[in-house]
Protein backbone atom coordinates (compact mmCIF):
# COMPACT_ATOMS: atom_id res chain seq x y z
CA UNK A 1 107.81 76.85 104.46
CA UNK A 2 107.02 75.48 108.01
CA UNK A 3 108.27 77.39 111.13
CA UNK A 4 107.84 76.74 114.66
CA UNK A 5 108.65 80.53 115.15
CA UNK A 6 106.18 82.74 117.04
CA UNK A 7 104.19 85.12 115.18
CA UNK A 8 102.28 88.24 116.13
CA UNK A 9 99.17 89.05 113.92
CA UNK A 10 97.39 92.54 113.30
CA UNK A 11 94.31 90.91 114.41
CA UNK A 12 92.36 94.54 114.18
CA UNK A 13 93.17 94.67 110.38
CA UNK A 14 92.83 90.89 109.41
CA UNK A 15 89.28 90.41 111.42
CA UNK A 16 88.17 93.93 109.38
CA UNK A 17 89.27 92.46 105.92
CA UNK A 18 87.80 89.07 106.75
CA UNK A 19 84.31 90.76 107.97
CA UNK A 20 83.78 91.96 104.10
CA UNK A 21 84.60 88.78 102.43
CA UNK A 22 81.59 87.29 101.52
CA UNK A 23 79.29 90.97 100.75
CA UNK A 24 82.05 92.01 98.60
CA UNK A 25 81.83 88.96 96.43
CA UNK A 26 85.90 88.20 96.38
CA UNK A 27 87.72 87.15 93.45
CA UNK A 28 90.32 84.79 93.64
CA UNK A 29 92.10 86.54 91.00
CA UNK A 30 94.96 88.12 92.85
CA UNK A 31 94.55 91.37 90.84
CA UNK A 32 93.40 94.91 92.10
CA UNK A 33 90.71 96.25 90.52
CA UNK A 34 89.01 99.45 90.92
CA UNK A 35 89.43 103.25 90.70
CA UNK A 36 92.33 104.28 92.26
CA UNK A 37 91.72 108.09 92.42
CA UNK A 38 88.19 108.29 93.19
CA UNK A 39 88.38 105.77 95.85
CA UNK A 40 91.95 106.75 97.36
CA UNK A 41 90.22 110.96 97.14
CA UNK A 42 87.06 109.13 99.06
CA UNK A 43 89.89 107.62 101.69
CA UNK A 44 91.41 111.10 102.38
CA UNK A 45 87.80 113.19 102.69
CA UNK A 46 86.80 109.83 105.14
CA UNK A 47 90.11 110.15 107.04
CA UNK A 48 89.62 114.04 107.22
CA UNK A 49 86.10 114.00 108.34
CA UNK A 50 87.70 111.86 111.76
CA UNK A 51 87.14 113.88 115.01
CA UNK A 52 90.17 113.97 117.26
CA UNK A 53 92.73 115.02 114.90
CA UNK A 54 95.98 116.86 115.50
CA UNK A 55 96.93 119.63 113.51
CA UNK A 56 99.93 117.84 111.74
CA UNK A 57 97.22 115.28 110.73
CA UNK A 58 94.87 118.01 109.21
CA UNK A 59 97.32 119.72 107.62
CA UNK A 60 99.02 116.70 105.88
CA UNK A 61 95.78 114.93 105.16
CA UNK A 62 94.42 118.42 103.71
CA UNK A 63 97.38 118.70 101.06
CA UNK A 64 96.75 115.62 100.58
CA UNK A 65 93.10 116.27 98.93
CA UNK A 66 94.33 119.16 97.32
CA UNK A 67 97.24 116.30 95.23
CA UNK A 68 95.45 113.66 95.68
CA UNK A 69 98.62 111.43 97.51
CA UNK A 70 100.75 112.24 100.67
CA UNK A 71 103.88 113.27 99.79
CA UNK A 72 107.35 111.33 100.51
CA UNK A 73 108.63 114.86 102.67
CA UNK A 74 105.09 114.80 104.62
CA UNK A 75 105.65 111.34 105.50
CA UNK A 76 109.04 111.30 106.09
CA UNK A 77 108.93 114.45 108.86
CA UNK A 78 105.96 112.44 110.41
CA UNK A 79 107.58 109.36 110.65
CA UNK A 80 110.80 111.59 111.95
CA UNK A 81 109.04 113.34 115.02
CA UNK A 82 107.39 109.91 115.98
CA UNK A 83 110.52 108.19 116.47
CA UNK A 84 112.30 111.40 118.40
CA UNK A 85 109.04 111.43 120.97
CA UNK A 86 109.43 107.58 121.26
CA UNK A 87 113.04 108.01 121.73
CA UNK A 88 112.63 111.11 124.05
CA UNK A 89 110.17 109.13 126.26
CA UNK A 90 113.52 106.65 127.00
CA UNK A 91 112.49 103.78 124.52
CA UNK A 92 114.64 102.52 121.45
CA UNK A 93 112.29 102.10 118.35
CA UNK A 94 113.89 100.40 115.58
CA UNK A 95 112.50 100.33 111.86
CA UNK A 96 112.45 98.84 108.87
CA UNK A 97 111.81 100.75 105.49
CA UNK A 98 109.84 98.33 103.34
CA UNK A 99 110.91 99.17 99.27
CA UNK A 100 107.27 100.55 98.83
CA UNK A 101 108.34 103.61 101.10
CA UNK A 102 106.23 102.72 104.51
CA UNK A 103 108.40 101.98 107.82
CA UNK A 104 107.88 98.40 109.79
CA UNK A 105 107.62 99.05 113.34
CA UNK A 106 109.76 96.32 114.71
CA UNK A 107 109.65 94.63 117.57
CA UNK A 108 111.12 96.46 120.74
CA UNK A 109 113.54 93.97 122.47
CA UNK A 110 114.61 94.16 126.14
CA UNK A 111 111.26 96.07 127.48
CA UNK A 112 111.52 96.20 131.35
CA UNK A 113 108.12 98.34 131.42
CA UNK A 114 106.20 96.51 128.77
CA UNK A 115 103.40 99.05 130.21
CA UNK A 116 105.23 102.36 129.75
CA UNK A 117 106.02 101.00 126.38
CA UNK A 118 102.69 101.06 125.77
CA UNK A 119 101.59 104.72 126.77
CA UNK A 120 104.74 105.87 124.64
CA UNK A 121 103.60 104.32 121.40
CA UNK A 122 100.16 105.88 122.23
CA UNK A 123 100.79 108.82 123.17
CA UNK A 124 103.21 109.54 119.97
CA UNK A 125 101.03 108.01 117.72
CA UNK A 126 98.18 110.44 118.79
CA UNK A 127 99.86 113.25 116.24
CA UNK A 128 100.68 110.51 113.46
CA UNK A 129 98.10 107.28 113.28
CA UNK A 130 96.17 108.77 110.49
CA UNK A 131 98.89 110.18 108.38
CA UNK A 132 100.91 106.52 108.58
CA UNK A 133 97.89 104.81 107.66
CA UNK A 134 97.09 106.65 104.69
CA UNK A 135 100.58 106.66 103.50
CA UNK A 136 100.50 102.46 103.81
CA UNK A 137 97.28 102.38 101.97
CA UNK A 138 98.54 104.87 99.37
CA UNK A 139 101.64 102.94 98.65
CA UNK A 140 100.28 99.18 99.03
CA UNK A 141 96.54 99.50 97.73
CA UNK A 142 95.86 102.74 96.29
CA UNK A 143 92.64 101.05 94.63
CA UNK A 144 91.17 100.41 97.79
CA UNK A 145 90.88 96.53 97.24
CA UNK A 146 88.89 95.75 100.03
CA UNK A 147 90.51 92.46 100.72
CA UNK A 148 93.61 92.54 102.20
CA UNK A 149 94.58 88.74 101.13
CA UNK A 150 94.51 90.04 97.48
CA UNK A 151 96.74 93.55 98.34
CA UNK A 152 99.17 90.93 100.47
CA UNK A 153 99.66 88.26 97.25
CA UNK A 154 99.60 91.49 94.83
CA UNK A 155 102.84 92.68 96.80
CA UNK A 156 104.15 89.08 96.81
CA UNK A 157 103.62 88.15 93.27
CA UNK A 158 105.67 91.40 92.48
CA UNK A 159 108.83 90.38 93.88
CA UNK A 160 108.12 87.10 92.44
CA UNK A 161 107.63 85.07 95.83
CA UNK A 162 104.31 83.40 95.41
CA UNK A 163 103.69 81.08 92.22
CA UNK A 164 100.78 81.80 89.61
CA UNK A 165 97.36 81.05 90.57
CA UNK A 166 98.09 81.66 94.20
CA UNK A 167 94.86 82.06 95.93
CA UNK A 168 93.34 84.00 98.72
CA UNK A 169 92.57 80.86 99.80
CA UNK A 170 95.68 79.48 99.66
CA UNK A 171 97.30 82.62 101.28
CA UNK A 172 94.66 82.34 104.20
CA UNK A 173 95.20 78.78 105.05
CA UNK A 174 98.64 79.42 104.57
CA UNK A 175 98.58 82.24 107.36
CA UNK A 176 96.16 80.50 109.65
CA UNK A 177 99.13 77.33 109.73
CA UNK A 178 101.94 79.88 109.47
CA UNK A 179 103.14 77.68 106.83
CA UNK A 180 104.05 79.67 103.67
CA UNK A 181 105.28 79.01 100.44
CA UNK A 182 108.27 81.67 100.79
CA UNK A 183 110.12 82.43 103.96
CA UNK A 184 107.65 85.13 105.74
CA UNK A 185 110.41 86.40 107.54
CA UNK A 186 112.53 87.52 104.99
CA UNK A 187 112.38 91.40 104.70
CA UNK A 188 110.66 91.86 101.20
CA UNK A 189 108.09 89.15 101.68
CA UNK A 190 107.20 90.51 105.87
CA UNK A 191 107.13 94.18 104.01
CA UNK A 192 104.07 92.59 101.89
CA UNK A 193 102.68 90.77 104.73
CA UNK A 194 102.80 94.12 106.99
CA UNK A 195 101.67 96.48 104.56
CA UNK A 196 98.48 94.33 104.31
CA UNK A 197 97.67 94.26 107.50
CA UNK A 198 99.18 91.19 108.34
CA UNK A 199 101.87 91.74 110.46
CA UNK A 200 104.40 88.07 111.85
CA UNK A 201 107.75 89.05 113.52
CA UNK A 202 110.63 86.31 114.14
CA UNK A 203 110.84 86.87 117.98
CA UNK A 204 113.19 84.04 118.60
């Protein structure tokens, strides 16, 4: 589907996937394949092993060894108290809950201190980041698929927007041209494309 819309890219996430393409010998099977637990419990020790991190962090990750997932309540409360210091700080965050379980972080609209903005979503995040990242991975690629074409079309082919045979390839070109085979700003599909570390927002 073409758009002339503008589109905002998680450039961090998409430049990380792309830098393991070629050592990790990708498929163009749109399948994961791997070992969920053992690589999901290697996640959590890896997250855990981070300097910097607050004691919500520690204590969520650390439960989260001991079950081997973070739970919907730990998640939940997390994703609560980052929105109320947001909020508290005089912005208006608005989300999205995608039907895997993660939040979208819209877009803020009608920013007059794009730069206060800024320190906010830092400065809450500092309590959070590694607790919302786990969570995403744990509910979008709990196999650890290290490319994050494969965990986008995975999410896609479940709700049944991409057709069979639908490449990495394809998806990359695709996302390069912003050109899509499905409307990529329709909730379900921008859900996928989030999760995966592609993130395009309808600002118009």
């Amino acid at each position: 589907m073409k758009t002339n819309k503008i589109a905002i890219a998680a450039v961090s996430l998409l430049l990380a996937s792309a830098s393991v393409l070629t050592a990790a010998g990708i498929s163009q099977a749109a399948t994961i394949q791997s070992h969920p637990s053992q690589a999901f419990a290697e996640r959590i020790e890896t997250l855990l092993e981070l300097p910097g991190l607050s004691e919500r962090e520690v204590s969520v990750l650390s439960e989260a060894a001991k079950t081997g997932e973070i739970s919907i309540e730990a998640y939940e409360a997390t994703h609560a108290e980052y929105a109320r210091c947001v909020s508290d700080l005089g912005f208006k965050p608005e989300f999205r809950k995608a039907d895997k379980g993660f939040y979208v972080e819209l877009p803020y609209r009608d920013v007059v201190d794009p730069e206060g903005l800024d320190k906010a979503v830092i400065s809450c995040s500092q309590d959070s980041d590694a607790i919302y990242s786990l969570f995403t991975t744990q509910q979008m690629n709990p196999t650890m698929e290290v490319d994050a074409r494969i965990v986008a079309i995975q999410c896609l082919s479940e709700i049944g927007s991409v057709p069979e045979g639908y490449s990495p390839d394809q998806f990359w070109s695709d996302y390069k041209a912003m050109e899509f085979p499905f409307p990529q700003y329709e909730a379900r599909n921008n859900d996928c494309m989030y999760g995966a570390g592609f993130a395009a927002f309808d600002l118009g």
